[in-house]
Structure formats: structure tokens, C-alpha cells
PDB file of N, CA and C in Angstrom:
ATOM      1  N   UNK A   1       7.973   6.810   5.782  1.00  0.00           N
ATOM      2  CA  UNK A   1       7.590   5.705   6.639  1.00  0.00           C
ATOM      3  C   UNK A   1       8.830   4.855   6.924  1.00  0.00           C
ATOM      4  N   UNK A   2       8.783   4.338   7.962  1.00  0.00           N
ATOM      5  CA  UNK A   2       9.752   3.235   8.488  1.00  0.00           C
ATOM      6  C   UNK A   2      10.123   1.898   7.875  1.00  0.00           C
ATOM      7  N   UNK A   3      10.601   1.781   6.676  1.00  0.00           N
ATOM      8  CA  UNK A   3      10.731   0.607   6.108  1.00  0.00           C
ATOM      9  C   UNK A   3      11.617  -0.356   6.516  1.00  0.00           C
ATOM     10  N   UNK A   4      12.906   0.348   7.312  1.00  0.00           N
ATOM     11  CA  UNK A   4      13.585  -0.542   8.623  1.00  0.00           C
ATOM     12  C   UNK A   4      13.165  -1.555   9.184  1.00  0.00           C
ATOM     13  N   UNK A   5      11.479  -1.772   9.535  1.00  0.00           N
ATOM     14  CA  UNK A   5      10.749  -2.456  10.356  1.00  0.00           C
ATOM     15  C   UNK A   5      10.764  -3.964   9.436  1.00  0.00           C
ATOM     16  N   UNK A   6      11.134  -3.476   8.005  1.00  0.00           N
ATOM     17  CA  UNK A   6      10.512  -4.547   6.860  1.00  0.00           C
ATOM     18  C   UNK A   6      11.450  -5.262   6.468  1.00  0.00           C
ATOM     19  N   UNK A   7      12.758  -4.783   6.468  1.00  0.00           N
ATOM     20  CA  UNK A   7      13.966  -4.608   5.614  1.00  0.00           C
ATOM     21  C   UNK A   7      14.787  -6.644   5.567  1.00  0.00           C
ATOM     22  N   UNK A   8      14.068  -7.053   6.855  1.00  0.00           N
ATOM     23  CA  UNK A   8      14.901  -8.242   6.785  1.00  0.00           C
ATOM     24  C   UNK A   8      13.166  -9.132   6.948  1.00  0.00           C
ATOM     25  N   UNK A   9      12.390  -8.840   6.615  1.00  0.00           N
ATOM     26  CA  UNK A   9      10.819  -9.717   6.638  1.00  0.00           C
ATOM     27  C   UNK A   9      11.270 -11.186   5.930  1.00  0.00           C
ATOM     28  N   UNK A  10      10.525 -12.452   6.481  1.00  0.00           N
ATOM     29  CA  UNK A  10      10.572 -13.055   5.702  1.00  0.00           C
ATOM     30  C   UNK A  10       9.102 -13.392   5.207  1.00  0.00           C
ATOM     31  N   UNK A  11       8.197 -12.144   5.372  1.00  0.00           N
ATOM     32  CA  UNK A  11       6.530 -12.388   5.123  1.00  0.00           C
ATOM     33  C   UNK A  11       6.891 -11.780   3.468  1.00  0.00           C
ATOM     34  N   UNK A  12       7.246 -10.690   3.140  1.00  0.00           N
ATOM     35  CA  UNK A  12       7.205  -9.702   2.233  1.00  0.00           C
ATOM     36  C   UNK A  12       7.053 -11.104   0.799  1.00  0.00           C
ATOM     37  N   UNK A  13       6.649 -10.123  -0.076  1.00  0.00           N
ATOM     38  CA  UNK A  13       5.942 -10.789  -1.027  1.00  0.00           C
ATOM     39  C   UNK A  13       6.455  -9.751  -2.481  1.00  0.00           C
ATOM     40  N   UNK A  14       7.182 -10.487  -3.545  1.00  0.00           N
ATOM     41  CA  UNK A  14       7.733 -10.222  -4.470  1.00  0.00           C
ATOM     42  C   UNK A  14       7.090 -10.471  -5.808  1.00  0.00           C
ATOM     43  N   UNK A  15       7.359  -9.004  -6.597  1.00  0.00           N
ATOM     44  CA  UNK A  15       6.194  -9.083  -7.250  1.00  0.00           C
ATOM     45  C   UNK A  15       7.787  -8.407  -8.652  1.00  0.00           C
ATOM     46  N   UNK A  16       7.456  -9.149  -9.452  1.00  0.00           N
ATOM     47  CA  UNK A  16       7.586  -8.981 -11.054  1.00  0.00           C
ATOM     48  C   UNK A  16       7.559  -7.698 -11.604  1.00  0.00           C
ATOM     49  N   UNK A  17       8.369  -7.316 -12.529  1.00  0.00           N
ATOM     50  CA  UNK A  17       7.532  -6.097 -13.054  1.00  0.00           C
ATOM     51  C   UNK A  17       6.519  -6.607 -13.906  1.00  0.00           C
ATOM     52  N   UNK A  18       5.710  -5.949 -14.225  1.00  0.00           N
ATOM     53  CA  UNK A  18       4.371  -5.742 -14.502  1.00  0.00           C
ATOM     54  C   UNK A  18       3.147  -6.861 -14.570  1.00  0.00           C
ATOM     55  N   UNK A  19       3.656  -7.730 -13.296  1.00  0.00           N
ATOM     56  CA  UNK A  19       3.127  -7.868 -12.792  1.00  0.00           C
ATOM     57  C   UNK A  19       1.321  -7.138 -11.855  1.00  0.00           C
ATOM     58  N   UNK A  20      -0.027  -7.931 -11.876  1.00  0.00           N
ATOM     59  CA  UNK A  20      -0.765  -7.013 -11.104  1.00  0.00           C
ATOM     60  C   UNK A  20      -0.713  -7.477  -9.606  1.00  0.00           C
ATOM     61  N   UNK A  21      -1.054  -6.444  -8.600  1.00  0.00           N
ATOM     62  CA  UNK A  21      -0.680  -7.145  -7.635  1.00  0.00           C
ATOM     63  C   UNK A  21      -2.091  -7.346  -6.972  1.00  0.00           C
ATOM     64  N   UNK A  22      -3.115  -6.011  -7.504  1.00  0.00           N
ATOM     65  CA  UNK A  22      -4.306  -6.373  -7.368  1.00  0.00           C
ATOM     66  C   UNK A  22      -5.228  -5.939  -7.714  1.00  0.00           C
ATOM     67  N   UNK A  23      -6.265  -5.688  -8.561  1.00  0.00           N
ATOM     68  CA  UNK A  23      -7.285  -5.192  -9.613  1.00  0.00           C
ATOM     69  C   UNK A  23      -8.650  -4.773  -8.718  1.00  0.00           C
ATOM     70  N   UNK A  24      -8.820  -3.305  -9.126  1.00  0.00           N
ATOM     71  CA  UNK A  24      -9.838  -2.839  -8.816  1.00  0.00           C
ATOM     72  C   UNK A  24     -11.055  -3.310  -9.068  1.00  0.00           C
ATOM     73  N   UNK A  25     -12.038  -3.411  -7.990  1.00  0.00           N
ATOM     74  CA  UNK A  25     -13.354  -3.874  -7.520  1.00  0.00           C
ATOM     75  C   UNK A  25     -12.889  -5.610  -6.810  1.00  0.00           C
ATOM     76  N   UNK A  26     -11.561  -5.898  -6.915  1.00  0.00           N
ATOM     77  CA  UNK A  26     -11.981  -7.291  -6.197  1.00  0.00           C
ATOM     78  C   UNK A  26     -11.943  -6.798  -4.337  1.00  0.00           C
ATOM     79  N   UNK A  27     -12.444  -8.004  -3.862  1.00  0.00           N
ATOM     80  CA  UNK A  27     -12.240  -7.710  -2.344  1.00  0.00           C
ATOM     81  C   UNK A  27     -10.836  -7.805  -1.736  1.00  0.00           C
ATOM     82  N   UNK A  28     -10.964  -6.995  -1.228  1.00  0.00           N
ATOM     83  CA  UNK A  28      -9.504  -6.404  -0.121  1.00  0.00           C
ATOM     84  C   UNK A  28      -8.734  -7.323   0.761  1.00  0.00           C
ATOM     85  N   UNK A  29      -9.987  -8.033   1.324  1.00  0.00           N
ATOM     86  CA  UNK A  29      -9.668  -9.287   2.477  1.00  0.00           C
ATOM     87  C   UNK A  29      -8.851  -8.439   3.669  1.00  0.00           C
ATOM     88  N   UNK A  30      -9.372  -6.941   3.519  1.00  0.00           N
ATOM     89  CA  UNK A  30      -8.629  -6.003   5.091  1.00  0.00           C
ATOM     90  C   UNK A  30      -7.540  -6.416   4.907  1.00  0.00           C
ATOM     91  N   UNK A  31      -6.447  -5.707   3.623  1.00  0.00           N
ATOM     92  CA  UNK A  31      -4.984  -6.220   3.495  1.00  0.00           C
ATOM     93  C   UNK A  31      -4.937  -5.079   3.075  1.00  0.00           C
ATOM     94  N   UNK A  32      -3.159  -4.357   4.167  1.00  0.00           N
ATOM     95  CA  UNK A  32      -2.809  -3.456   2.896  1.00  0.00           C
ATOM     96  C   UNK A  32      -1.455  -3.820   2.504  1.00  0.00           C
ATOM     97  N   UNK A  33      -0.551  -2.901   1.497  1.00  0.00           N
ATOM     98  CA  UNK A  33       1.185  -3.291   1.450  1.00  0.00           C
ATOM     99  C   UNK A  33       2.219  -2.349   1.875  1.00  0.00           C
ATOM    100  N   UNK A  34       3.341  -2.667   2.424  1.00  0.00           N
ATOM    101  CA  UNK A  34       4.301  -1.437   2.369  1.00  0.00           C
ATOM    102  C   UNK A  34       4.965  -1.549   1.467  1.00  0.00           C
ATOM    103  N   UNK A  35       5.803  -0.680   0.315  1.00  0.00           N
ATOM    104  CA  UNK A  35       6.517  -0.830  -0.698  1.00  0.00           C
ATOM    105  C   UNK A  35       7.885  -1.281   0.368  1.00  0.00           C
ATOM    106  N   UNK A  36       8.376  -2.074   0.288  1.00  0.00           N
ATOM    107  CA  UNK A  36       9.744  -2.529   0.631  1.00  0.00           C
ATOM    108  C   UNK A  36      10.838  -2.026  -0.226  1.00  0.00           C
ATOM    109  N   UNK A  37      10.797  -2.413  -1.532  1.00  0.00           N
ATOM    110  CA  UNK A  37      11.552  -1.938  -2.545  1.00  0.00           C
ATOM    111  C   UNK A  37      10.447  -1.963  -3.920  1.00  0.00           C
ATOM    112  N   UNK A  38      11.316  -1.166  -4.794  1.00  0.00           N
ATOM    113  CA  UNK A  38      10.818  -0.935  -6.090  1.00  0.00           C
ATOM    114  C   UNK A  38       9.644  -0.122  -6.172  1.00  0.00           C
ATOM    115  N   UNK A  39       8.399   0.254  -7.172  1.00  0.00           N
ATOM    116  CA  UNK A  39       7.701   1.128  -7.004  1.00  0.00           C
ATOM    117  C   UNK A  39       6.417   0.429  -7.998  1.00  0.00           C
ATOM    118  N   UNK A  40       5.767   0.772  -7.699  1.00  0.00           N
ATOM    119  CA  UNK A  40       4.017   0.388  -7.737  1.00  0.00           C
ATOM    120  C   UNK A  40       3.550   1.272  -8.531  1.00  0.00           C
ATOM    121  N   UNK A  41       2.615   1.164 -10.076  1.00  0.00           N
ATOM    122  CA  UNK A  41       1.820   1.718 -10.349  1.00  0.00           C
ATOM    123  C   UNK A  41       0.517   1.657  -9.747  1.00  0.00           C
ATOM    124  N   UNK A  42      -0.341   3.084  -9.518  1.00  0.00           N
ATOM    125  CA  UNK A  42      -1.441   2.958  -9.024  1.00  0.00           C
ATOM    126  C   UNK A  42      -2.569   3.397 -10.512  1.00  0.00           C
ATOM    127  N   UNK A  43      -3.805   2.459 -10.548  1.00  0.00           N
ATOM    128  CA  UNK A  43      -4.301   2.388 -12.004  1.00  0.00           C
ATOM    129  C   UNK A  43      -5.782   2.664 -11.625  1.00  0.00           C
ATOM    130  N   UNK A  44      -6.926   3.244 -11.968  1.00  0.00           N
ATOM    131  CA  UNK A  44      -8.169   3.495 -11.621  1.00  0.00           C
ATOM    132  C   UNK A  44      -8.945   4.169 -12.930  1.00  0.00           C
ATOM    133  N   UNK A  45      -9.774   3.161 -13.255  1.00  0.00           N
ATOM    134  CA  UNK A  45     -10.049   3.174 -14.473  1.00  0.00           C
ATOM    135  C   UNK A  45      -9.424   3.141 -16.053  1.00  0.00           C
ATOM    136  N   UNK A  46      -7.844   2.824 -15.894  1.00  0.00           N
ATOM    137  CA  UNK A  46      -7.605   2.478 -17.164  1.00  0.00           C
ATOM    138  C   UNK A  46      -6.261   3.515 -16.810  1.00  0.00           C
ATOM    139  N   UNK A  47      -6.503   4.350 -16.268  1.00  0.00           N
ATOM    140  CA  UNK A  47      -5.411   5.645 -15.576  1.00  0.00           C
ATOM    141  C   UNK A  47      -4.801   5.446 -15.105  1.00  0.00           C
ATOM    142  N   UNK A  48      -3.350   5.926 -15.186  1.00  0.00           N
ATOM    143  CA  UNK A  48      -2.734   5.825 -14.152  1.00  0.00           C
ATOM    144  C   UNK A  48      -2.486   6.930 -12.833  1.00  0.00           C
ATOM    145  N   UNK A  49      -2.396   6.889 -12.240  1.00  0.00           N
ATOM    146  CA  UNK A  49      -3.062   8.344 -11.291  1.00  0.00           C
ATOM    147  C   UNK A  49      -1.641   8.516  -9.974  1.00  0.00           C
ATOM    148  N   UNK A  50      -0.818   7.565  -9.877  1.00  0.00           N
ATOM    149  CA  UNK A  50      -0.063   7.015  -9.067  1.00  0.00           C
ATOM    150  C   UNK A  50       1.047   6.264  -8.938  1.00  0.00           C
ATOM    151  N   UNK A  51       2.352   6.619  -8.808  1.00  0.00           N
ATOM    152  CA  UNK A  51       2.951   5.670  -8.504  1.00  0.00           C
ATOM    153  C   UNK A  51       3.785   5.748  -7.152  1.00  0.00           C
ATOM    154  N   UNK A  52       3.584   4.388  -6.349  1.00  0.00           N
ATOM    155  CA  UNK A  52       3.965   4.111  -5.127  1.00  0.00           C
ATOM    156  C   UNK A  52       5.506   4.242  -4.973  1.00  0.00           C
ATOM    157  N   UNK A  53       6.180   4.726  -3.886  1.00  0.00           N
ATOM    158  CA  UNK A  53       7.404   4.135  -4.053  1.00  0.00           C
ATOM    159  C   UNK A  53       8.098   3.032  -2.808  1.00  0.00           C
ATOM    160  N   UNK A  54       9.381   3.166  -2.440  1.00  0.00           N
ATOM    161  CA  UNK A  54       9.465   2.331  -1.091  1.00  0.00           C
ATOM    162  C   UNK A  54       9.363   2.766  -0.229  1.00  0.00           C
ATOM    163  N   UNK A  55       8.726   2.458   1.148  1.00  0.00           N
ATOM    164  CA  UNK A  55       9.204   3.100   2.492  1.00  0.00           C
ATOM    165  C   UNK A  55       7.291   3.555   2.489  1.00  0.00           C
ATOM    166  N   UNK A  56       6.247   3.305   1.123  1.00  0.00           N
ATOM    167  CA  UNK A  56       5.050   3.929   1.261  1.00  0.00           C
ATOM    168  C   UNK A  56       4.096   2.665   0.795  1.00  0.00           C
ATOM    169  N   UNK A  57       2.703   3.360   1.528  1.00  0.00           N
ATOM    170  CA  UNK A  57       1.951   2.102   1.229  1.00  0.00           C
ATOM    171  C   UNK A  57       0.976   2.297   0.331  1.00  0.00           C
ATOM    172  N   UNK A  58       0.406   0.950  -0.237  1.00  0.00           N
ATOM    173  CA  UNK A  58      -0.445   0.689  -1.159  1.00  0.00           C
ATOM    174  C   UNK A  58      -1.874  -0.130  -0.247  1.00  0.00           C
ATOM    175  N   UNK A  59      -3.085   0.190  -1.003  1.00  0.00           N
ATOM    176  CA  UNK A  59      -4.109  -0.324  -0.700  1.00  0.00           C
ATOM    177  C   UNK A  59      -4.716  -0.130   0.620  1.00  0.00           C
ATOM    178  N   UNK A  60      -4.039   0.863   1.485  1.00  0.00           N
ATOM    179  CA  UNK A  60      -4.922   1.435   2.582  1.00  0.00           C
ATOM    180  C   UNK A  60      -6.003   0.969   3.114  1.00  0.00           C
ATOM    181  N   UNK A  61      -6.706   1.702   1.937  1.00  0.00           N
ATOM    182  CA  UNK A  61      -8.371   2.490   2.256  1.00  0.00           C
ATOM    183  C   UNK A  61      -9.226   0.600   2.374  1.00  0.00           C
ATOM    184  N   UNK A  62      -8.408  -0.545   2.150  1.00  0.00           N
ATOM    185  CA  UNK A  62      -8.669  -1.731   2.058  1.00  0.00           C
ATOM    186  C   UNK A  62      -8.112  -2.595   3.464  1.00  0.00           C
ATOM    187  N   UNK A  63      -7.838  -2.113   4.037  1.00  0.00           N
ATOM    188  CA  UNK A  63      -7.296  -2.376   5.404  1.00  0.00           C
ATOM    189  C   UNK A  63      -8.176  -1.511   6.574  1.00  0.00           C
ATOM    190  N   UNK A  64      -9.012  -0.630   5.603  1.00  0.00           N
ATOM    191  CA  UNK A  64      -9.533   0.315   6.816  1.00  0.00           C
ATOM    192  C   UNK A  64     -10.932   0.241   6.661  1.00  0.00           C
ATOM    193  N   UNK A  65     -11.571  -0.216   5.272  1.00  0.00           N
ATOM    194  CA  UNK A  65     -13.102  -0.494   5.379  1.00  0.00           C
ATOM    195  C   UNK A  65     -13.039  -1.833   4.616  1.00  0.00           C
ATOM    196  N   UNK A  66     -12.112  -2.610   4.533  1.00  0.00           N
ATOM    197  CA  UNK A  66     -12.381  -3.786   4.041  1.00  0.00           C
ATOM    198  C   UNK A  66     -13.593  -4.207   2.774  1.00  0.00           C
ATOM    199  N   UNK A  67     -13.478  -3.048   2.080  1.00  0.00           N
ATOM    200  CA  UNK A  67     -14.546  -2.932   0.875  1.00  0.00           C
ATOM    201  C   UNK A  67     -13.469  -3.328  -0.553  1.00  0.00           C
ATOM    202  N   UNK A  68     -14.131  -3.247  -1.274  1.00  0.00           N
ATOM    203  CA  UNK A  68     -13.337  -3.763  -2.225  1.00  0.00           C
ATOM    204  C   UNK A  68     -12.309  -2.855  -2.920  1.00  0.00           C
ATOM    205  N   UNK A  69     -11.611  -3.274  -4.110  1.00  0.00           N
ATOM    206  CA  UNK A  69     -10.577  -1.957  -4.413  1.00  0.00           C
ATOM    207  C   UNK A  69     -11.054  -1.585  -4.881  1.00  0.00           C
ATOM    208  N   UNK A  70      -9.979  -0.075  -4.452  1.00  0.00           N
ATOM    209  CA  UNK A  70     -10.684   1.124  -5.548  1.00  0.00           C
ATOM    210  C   UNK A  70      -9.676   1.699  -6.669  1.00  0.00           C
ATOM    211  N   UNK A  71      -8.777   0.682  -6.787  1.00  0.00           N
ATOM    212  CA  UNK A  71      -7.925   1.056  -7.805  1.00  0.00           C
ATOM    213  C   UNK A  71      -7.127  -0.464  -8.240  1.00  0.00           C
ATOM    214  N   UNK A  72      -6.443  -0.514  -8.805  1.00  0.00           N
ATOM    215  CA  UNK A  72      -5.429  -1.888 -10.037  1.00  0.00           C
ATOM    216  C   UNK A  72      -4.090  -1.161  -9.261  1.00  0.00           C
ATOM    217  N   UNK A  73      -3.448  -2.432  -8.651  1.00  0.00           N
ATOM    218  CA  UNK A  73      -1.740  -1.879  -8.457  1.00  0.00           C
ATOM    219  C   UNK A  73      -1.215  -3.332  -9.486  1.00  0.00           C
ATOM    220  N   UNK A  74      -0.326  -2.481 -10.272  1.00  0.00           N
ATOM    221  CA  UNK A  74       0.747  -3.150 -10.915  1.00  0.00           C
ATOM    222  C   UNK A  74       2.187  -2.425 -10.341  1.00  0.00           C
ATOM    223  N   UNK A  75       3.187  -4.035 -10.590  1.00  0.00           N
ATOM    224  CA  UNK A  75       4.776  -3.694 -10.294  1.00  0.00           C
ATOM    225  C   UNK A  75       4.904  -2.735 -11.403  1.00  0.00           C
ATOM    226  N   UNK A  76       5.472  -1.620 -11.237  1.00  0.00           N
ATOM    227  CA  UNK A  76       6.301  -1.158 -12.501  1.00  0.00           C
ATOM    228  C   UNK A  76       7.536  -1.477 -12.644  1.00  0.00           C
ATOM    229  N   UNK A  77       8.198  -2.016 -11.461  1.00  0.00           N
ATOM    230  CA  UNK A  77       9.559  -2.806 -11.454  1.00  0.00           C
ATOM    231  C   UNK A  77       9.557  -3.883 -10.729  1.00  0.00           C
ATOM    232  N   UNK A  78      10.629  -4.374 -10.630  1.00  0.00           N
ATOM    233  CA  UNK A  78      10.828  -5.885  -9.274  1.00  0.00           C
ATOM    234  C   UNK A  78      10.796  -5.259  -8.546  1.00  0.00           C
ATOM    235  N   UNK A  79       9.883  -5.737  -7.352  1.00  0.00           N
ATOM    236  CA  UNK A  79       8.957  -4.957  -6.204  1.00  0.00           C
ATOM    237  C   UNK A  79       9.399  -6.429  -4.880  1.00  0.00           C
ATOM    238  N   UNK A  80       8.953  -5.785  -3.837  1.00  0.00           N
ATOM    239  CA  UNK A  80       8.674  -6.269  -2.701  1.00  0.00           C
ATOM    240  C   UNK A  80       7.862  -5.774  -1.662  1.00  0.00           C
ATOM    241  N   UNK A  81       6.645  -6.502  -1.318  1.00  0.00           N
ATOM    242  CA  UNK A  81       5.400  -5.482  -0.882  1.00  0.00           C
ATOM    243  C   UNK A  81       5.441  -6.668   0.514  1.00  0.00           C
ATOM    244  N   UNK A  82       5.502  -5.925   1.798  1.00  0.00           N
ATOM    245  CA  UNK A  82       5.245  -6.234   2.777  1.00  0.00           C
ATOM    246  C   UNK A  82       3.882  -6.098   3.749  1.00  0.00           C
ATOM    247  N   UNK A  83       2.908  -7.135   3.661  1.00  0.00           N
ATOM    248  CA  UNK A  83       1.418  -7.267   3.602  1.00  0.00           C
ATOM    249  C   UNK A  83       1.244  -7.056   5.130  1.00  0.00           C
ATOM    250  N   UNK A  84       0.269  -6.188   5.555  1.00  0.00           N
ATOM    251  CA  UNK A  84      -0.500  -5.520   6.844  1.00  0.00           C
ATOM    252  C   UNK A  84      -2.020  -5.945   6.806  1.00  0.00           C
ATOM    253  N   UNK A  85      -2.172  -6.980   7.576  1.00  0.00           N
ATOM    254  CA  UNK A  85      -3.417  -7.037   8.073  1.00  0.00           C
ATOM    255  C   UNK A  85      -3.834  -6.549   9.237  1.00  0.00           C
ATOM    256  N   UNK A  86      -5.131  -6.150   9.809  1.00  0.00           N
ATOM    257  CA  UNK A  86      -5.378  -5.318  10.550  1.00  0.00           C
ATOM    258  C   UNK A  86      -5.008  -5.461  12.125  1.00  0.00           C
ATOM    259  N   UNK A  87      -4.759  -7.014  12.241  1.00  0.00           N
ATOM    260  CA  UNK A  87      -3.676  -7.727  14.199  1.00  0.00           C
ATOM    261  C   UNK A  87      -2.221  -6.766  13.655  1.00  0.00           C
ATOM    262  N   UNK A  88      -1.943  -7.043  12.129  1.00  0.00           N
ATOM    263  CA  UNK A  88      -0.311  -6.402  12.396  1.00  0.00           C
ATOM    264  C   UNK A  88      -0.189  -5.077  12.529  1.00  0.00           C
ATOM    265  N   UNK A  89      -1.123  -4.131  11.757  1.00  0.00           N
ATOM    266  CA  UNK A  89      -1.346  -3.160  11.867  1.00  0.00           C
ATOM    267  C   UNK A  89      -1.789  -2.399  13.156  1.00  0.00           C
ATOM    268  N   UNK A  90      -2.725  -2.983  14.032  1.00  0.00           N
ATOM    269  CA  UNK A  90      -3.022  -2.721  15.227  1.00  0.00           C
ATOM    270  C   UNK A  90      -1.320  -2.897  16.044  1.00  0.00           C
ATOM    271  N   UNK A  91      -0.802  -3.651  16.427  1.00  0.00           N
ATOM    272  CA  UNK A  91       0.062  -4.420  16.756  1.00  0.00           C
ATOM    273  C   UNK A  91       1.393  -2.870  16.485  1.00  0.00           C
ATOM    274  N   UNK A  92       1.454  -2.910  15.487  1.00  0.00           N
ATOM    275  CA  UNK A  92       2.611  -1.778  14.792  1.00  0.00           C
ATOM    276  C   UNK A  92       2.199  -0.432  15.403  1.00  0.00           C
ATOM    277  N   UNK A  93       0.945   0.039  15.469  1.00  0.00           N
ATOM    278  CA  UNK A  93       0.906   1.251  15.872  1.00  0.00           C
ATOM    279  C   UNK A  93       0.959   1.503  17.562  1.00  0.00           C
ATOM    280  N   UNK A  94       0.481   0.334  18.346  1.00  0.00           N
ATOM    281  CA  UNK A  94       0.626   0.144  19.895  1.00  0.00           C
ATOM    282  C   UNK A  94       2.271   0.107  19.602  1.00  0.00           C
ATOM    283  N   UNK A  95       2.982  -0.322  18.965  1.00  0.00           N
ATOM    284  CA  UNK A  95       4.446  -0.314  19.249  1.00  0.00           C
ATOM    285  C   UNK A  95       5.418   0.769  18.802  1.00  0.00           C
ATOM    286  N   UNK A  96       4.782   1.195  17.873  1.00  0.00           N
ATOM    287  CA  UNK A  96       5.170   2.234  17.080  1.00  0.00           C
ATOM    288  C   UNK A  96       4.090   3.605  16.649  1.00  0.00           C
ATOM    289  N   UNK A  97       3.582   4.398  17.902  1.00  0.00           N
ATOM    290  CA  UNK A  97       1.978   5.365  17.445  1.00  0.00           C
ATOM    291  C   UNK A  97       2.422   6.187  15.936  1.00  0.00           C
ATOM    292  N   UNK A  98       3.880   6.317  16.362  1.00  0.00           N
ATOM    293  CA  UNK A  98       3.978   7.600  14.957  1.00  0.00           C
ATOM    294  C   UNK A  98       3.742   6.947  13.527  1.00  0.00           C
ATOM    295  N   UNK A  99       3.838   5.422  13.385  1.00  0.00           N
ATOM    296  CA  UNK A  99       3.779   4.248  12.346  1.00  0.00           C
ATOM    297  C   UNK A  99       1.545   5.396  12.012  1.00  0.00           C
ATOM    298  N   UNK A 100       0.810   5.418  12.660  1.00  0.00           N
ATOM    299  CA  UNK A 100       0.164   5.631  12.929  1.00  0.00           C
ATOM    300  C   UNK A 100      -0.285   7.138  12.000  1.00  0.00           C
ATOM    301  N   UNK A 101       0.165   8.037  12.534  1.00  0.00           N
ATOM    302  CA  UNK A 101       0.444   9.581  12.318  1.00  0.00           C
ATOM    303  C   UNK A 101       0.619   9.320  10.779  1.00  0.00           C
ATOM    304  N   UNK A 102       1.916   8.684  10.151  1.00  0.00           N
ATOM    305  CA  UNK A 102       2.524   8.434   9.174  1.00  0.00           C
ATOM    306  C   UNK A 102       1.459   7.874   8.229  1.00  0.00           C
ATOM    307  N   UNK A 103       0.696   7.354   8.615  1.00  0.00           N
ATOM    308  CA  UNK A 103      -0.196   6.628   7.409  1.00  0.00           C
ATOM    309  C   UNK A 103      -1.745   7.605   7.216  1.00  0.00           C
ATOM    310  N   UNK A 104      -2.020   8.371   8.367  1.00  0.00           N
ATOM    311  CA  UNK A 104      -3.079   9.142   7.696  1.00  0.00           C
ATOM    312  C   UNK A 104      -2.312  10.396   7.567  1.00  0.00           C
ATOM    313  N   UNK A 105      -1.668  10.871   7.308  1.00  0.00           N
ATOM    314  CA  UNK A 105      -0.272  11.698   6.873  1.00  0.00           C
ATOM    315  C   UNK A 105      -0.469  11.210   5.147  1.00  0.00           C
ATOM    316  N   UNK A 106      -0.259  10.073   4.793  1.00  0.00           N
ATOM    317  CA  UNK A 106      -0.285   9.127   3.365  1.00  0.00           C
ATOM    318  C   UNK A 106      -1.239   9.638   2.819  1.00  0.00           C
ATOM    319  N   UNK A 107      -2.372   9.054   3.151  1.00  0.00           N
ATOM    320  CA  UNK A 107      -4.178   9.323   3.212  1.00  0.00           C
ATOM    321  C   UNK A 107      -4.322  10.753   3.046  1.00  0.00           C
ATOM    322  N   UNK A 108      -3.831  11.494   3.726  1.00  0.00           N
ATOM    323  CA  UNK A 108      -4.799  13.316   3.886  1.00  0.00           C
ATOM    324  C   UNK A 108      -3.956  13.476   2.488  1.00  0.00           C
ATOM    325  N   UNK A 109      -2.715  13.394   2.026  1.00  0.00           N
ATOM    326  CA  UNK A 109      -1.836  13.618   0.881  1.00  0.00           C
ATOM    327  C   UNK A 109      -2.204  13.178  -0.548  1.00  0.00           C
ATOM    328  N   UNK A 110      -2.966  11.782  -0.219  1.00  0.00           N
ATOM    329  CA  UNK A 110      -3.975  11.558  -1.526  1.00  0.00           C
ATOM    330  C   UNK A 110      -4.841  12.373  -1.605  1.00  0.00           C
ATOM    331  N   UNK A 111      -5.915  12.189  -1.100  1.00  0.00           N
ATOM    332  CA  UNK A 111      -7.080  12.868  -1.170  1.00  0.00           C
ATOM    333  C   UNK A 111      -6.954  13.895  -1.235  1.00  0.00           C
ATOM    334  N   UNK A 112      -5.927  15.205  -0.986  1.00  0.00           N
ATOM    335  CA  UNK A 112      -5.647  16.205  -1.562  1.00  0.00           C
ATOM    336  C   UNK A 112      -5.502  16.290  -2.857  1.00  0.00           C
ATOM    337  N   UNK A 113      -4.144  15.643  -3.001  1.00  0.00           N
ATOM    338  CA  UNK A 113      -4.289  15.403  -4.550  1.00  0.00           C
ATOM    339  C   UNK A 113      -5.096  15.094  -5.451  1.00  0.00           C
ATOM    340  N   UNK A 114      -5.978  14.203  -5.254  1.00  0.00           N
ATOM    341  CA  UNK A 114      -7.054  13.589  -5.451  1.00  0.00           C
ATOM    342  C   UNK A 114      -8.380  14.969  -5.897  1.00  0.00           C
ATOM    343  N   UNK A 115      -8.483  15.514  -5.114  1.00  0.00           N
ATOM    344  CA  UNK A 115      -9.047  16.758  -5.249  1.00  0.00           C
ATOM    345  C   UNK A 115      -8.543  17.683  -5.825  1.00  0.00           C
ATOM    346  N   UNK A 116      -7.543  18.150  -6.259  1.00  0.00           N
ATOM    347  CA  UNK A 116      -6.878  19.145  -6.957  1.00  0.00           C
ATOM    348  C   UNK A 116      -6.801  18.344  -8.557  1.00  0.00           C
ATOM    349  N   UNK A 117      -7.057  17.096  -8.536  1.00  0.00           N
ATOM    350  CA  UNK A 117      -7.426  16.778 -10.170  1.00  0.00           C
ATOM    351  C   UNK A 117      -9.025  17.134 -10.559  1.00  0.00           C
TER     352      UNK A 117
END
């Protein structure tokens, strides 16, 4: 993914290591993140199943049905997560379609995986 787009943000949002950035079952509020820098554990049920890195995103499937999480992201390092709500997201893919391609590209790659556990 295009993290170029992020690289000089002054939205992006810095996160601690181990730090959480957001715990499964709360609501989403239709937000997702791009890893800017550093890398993201992904946690679902106590598991760890995931870890994010930069240039990829976290919390998707929460930007796309606005349901609650379905997983715990903690920093595993000093992080910087650049937040997509669904105007910026709309907005990014009219300007950028392949931004687009690239993220259910993300998506079909989980859920593969996801299935092969």
C-alpha cells in the first residue's frame, strides 16, 4: 500500500509500544488505520493471530460494517497509525482507485489465511 500518501500527515496518531490501540467487541465508530510506521499486534481472543506492519492496514472490516471489533490491536513497537474514516476513504479511492484494489487485496489475504487455520 501507498504509505507516501501518509508520510508527512499531521492527523496520524502515535501509539507506544504496548500500548492498546483498540480492544475487541468495542464499537468501531467506521474507523480504520494505516500502519505509518512500526508494527501492530493483531489479538482475538487472547491470541495472537497477526501482526500488522507499515504501508498496511488495521481494523478494516470496522470501516466497512461499522460493527464492533473483531479483534484487540496492540503497538508491539512505537507505532504511527494514520486513521480512515469512511469521507477519507471514499475521497482516497475517487483519487487513487488502485488505493481501492489494494485494500480488498488486504481482506481476500486474511480471510485466506484465516481459513487455512
Amino acid at each position: 500500500m501507498q504509505i507516501a500518501f501518509f508520510k508527512d500527515s499531521d492527523r496520524a496518531a502515535v501509539f507506544p509500544q504496548g500500548t492498546t490501540i483498540f480492544r475487541e467487541g468495542e464499537p468501531s465508530l467506521g474507523l480504520m488505520y494505516i500502519v505509518v510506521s512500526g508494527e501492530v499486534d493483531i489479538v482475538i481472543d487472547g491470541k495472537q493471530v497477526d501482526t500488522v506492519t507499515a504501508g498496511n492496514p488495521l481494523g478494516e472490516m470496522g470501516l466497512v460494517d461499522k460493527g464492533p471489533r473483531s479483534a484487540t490491536a496492540v503497538a508491539r513497537s512505537d507505532c504511527r497509525l494514520e486513521p480512515i474514516d469512511e469521507r477519507r476513504f471514499e475521497f482516497m479511492v475517487a483519487q487513487t482507485p488502485y488505493f481501492a484494489l489494494e485494500m480488498l487485496r488486504v481482506l481476500v489475504e486474511r480471510l485466506r489465511r484465516e481459513r487455512a487455520h
